[in-house]
ModelCIF file with pLDDT and N, C-alpha, C, O atoms, coordinates in Angstrom:
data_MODEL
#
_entry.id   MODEL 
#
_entity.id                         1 
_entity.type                       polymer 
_entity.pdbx_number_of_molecules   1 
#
_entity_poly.entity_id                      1 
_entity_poly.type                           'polypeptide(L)' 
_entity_poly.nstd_linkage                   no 
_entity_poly.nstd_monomer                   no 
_entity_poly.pdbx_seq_one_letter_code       
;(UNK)(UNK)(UNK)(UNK)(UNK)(UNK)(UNK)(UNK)(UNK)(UNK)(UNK)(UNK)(UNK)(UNK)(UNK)(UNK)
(UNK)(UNK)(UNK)(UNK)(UNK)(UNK)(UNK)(UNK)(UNK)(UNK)(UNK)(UNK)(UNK)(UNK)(UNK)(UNK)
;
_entity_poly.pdbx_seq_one_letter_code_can   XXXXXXXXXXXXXXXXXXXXXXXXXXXXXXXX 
_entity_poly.pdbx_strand_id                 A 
#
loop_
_entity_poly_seq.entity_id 
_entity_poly_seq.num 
_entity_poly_seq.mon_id 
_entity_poly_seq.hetero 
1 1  UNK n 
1 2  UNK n 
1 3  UNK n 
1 4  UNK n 
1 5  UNK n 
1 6  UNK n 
1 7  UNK n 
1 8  UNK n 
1 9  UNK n 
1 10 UNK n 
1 11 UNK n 
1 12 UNK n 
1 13 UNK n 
1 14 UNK n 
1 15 UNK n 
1 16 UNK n 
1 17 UNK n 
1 18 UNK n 
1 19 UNK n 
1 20 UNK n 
1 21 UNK n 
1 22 UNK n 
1 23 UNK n 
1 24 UNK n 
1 25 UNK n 
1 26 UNK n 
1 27 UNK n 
1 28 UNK n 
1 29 UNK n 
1 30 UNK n 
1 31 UNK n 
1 32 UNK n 
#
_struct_asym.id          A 
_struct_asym.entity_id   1 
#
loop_
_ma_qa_metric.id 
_ma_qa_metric.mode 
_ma_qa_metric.name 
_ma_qa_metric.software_group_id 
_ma_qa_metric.type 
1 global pLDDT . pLDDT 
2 local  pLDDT . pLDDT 
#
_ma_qa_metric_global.metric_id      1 
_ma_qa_metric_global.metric_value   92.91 
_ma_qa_metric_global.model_id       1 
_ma_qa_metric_global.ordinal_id     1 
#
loop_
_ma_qa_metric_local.label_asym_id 
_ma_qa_metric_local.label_comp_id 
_ma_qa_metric_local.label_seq_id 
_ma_qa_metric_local.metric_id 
_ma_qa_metric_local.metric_value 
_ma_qa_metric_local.model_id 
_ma_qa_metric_local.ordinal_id 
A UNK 1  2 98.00 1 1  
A UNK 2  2 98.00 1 2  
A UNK 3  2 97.00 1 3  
A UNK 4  2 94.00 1 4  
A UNK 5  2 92.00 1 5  
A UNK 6  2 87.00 1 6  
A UNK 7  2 84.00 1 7  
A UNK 8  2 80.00 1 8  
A UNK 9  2 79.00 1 9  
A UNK 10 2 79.00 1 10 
A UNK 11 2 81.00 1 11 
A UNK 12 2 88.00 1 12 
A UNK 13 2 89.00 1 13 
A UNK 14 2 93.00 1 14 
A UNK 15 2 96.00 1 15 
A UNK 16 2 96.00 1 16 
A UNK 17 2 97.00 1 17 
A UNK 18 2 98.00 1 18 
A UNK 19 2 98.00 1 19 
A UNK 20 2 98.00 1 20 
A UNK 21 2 98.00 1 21 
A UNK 22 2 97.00 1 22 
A UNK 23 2 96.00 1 23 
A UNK 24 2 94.00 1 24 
A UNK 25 2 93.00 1 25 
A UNK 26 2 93.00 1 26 
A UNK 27 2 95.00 1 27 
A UNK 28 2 97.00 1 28 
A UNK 29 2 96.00 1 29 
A UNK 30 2 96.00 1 30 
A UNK 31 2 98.00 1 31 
A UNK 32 2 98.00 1 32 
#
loop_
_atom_site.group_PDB 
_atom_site.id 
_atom_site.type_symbol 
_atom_site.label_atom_id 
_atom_site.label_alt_id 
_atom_site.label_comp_id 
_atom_site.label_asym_id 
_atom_site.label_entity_id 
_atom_site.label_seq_id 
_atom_site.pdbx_PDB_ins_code 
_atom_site.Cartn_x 
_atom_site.Cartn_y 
_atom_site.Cartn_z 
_atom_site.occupancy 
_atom_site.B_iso_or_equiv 
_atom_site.pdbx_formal_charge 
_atom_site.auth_seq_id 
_atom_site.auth_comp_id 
_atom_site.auth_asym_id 
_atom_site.auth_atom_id 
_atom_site.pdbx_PDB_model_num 
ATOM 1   N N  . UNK A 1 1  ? 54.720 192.272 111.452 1.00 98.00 ? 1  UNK A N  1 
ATOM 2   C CA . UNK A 1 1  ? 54.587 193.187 110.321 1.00 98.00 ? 1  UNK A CA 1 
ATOM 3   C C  . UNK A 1 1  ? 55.796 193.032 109.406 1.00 98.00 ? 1  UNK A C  1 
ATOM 4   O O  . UNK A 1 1  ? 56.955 192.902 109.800 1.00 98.00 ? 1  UNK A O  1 
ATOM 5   N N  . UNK A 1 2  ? 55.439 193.056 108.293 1.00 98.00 ? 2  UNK A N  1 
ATOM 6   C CA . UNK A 1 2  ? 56.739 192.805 106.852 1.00 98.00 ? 2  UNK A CA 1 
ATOM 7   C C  . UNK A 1 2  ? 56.698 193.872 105.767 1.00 98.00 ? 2  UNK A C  1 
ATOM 8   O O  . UNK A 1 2  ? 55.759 194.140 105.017 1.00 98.00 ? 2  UNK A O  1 
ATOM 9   N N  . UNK A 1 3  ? 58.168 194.549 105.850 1.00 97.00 ? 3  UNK A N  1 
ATOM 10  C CA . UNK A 1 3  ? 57.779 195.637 104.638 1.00 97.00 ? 3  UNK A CA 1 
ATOM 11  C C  . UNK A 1 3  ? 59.282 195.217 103.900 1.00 97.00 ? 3  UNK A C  1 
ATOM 12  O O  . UNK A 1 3  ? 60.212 194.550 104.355 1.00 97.00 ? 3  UNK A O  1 
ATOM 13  N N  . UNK A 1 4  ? 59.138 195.799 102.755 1.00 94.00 ? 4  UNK A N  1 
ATOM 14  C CA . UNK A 1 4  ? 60.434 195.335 101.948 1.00 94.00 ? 4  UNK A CA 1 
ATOM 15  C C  . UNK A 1 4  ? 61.113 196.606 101.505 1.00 94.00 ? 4  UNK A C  1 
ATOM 16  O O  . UNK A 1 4  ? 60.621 197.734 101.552 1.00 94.00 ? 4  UNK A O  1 
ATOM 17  N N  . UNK A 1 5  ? 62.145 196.318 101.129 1.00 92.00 ? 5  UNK A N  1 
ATOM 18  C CA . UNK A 1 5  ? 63.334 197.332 100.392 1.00 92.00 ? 5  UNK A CA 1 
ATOM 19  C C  . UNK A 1 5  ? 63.502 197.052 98.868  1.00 92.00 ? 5  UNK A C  1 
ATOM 20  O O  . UNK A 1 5  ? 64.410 196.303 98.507  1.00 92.00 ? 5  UNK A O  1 
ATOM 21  N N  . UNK A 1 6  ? 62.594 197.670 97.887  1.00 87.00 ? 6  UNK A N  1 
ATOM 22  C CA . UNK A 1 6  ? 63.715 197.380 96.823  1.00 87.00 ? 6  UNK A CA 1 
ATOM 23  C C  . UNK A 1 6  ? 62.298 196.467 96.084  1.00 87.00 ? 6  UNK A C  1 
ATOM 24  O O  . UNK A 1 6  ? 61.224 196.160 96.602  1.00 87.00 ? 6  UNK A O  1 
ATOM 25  N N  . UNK A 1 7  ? 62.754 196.245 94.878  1.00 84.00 ? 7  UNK A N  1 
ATOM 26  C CA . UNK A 1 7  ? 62.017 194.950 93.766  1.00 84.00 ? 7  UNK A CA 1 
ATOM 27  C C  . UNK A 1 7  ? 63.109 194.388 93.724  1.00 84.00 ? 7  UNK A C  1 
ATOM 28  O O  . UNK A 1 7  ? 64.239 194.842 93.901  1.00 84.00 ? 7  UNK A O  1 
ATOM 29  N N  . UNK A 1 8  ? 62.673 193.128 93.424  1.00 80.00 ? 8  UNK A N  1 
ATOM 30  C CA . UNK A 1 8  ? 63.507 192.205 92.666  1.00 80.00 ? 8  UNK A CA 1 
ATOM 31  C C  . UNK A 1 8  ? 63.507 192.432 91.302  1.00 80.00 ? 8  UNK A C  1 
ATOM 32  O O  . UNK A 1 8  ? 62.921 191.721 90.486  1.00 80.00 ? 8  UNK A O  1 
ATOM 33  N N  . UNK A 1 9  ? 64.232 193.528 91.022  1.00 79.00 ? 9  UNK A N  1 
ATOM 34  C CA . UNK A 1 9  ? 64.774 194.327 89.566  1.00 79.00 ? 9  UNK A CA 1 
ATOM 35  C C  . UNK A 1 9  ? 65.976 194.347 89.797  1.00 79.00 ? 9  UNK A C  1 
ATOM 36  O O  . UNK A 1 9  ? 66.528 195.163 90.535  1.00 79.00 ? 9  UNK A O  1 
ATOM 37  N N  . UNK A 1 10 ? 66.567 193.361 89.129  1.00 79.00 ? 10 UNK A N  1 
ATOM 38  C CA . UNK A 1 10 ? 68.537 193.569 89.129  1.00 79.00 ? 10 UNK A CA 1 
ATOM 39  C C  . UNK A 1 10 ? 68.903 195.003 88.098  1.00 79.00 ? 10 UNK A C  1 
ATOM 40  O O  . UNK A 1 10 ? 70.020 195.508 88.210  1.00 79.00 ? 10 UNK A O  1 
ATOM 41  N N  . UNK A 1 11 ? 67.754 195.675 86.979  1.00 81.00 ? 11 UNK A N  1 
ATOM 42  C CA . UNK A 1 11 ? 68.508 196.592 86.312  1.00 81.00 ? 11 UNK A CA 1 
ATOM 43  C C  . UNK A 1 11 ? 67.727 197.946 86.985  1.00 81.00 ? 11 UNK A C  1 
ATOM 44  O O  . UNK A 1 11 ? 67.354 198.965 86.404  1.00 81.00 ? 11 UNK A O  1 
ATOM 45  N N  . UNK A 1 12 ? 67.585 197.483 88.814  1.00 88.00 ? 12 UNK A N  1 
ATOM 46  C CA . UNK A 1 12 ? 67.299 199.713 89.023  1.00 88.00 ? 12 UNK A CA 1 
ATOM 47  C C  . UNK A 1 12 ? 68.103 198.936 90.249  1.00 88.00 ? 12 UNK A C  1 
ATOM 48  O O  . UNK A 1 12 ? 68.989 199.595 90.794  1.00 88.00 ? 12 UNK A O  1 
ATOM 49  N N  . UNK A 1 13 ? 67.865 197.591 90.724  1.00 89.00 ? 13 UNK A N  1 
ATOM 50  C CA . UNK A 1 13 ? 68.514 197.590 91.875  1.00 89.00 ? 13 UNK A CA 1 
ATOM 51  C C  . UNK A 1 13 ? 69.190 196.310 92.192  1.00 89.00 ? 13 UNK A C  1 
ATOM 52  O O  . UNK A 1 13 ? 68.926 195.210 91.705  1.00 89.00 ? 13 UNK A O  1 
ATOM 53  N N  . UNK A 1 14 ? 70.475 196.715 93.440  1.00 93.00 ? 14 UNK A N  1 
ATOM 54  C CA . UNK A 1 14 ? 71.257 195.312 93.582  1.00 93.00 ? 14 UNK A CA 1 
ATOM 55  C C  . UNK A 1 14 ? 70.666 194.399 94.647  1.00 93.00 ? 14 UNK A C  1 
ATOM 56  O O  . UNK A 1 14 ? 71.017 193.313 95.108  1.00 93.00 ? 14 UNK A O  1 
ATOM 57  N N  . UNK A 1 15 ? 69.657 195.210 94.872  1.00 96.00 ? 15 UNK A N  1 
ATOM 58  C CA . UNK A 1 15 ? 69.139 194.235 96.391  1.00 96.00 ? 15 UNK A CA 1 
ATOM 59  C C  . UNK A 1 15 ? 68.263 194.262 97.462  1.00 96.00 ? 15 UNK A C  1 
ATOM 60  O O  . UNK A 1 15 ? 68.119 195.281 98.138  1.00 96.00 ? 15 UNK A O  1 
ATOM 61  N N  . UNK A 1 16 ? 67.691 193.277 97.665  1.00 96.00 ? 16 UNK A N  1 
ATOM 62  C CA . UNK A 1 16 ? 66.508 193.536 98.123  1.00 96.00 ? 16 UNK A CA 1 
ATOM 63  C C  . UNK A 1 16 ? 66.577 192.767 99.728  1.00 96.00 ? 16 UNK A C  1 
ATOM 64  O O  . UNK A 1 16 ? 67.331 191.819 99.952  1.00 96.00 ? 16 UNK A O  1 
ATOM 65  N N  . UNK A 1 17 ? 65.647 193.368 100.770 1.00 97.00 ? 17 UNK A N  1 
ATOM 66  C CA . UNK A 1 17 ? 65.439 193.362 101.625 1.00 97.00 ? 17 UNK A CA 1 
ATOM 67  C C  . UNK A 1 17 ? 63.820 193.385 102.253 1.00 97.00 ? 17 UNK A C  1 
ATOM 68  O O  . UNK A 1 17 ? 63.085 194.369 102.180 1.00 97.00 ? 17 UNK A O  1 
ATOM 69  N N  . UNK A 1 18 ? 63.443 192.040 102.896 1.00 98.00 ? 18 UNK A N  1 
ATOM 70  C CA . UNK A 1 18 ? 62.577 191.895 103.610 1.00 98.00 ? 18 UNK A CA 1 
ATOM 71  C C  . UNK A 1 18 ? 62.912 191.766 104.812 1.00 98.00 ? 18 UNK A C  1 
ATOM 72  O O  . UNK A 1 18 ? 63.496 190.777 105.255 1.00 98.00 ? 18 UNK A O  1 
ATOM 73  N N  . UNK A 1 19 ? 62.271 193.650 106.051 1.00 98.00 ? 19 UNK A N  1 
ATOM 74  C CA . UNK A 1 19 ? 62.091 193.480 107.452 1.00 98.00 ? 19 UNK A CA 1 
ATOM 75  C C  . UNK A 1 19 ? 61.030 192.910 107.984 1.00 98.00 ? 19 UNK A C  1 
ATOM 76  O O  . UNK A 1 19 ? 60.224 192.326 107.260 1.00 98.00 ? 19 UNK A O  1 
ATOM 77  N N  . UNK A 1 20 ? 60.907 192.970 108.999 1.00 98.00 ? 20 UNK A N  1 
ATOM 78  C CA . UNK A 1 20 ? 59.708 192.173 109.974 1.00 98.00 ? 20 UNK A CA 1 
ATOM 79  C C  . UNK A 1 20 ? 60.244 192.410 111.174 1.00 98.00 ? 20 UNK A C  1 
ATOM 80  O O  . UNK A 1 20 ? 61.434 192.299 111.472 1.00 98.00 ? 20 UNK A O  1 
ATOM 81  N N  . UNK A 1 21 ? 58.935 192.894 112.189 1.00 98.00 ? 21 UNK A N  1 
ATOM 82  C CA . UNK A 1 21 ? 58.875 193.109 113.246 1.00 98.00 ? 21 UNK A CA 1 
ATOM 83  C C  . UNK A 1 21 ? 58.192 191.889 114.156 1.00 98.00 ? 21 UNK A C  1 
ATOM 84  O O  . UNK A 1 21 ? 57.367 191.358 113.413 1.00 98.00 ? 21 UNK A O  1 
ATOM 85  N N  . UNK A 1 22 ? 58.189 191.367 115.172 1.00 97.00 ? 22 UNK A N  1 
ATOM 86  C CA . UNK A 1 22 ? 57.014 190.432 115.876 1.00 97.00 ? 22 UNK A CA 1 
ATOM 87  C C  . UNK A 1 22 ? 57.411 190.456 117.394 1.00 97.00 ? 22 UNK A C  1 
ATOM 88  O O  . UNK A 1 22 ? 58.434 190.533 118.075 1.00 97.00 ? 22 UNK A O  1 
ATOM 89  N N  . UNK A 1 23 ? 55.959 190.342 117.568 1.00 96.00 ? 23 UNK A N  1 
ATOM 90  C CA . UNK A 1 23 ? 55.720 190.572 118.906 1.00 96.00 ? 23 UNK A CA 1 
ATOM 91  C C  . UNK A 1 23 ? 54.352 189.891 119.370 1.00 96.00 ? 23 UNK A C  1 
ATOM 92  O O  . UNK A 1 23 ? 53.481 189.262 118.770 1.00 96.00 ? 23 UNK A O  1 
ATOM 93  N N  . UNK A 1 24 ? 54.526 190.264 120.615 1.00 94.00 ? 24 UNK A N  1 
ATOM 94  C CA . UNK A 1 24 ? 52.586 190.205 121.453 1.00 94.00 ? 24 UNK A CA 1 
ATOM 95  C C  . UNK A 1 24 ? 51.991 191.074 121.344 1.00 94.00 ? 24 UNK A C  1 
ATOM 96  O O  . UNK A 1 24 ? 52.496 192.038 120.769 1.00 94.00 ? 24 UNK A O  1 
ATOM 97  N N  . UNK A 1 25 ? 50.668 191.152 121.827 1.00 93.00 ? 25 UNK A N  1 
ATOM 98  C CA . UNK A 1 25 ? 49.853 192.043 122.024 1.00 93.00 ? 25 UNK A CA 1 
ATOM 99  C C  . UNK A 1 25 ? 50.409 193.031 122.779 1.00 93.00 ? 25 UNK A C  1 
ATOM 100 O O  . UNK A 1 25 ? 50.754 194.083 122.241 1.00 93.00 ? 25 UNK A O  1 
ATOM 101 N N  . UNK A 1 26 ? 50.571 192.812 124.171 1.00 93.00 ? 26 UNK A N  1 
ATOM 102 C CA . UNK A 1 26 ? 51.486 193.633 125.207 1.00 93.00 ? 26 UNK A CA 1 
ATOM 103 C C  . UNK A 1 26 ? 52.675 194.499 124.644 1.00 93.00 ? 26 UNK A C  1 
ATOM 104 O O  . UNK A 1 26 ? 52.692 195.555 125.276 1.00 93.00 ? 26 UNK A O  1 
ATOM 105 N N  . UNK A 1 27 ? 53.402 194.471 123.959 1.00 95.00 ? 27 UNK A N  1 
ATOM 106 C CA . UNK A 1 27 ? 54.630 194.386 123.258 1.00 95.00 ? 27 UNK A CA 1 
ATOM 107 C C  . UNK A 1 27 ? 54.152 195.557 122.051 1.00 95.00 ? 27 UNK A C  1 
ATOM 108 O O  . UNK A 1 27 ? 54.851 196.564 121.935 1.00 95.00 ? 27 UNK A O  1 
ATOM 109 N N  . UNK A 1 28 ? 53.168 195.410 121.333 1.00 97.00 ? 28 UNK A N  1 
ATOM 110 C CA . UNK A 1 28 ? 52.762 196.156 120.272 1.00 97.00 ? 28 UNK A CA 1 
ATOM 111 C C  . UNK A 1 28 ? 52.341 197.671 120.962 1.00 97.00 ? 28 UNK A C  1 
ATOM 112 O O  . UNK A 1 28 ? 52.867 198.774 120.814 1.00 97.00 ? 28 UNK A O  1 
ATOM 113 N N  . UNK A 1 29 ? 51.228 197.266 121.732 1.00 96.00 ? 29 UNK A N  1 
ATOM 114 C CA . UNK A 1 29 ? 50.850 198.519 122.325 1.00 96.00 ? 29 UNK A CA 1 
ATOM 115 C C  . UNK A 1 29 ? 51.694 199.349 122.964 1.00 96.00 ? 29 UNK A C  1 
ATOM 116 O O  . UNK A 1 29 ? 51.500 200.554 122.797 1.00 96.00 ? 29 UNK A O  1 
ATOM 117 N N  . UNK A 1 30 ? 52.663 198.974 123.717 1.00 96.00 ? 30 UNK A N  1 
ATOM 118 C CA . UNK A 1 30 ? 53.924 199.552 124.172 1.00 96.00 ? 30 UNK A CA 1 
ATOM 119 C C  . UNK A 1 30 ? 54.467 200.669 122.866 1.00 96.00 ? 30 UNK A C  1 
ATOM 120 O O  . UNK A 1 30 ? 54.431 201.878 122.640 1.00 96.00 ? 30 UNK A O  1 
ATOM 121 N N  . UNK A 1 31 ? 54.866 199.685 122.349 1.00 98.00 ? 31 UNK A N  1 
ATOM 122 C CA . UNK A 1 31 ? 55.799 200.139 120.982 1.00 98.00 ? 31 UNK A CA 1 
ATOM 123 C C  . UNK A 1 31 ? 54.719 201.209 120.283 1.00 98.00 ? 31 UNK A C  1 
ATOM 124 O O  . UNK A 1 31 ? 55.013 202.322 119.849 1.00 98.00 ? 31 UNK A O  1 
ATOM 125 N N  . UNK A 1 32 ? 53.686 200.727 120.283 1.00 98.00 ? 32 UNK A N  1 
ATOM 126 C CA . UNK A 1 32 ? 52.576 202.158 119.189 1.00 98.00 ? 32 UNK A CA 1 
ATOM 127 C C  . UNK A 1 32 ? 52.496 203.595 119.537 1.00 98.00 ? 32 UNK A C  1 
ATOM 128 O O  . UNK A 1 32 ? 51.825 204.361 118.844 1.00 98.00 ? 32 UNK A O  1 
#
C-alpha cells in the first residue's frame, strides 16, 4: 500500500513524501 505526504507544490510545500507498507497475505491479516 502507497500513500503520500504533500504535492509536488514548492509554493504551499517543501516536501514531499511517498510511504508504503508490504507484506504477505499472513502478515496483512495480522496487522488489519
Amino acid at each position: 500500500y502507497f500513500d503520500g505526504g504533500n504535492e509536488a507544490d514548492s509554493t504551499q510545500y517543501d516536501i514531499v513524501t511517498l510511504a508504503a507498507l508490504a507484506g504477505d497475505a499472513i502478515h496483512w491479516t495480522n496487522f488489519e
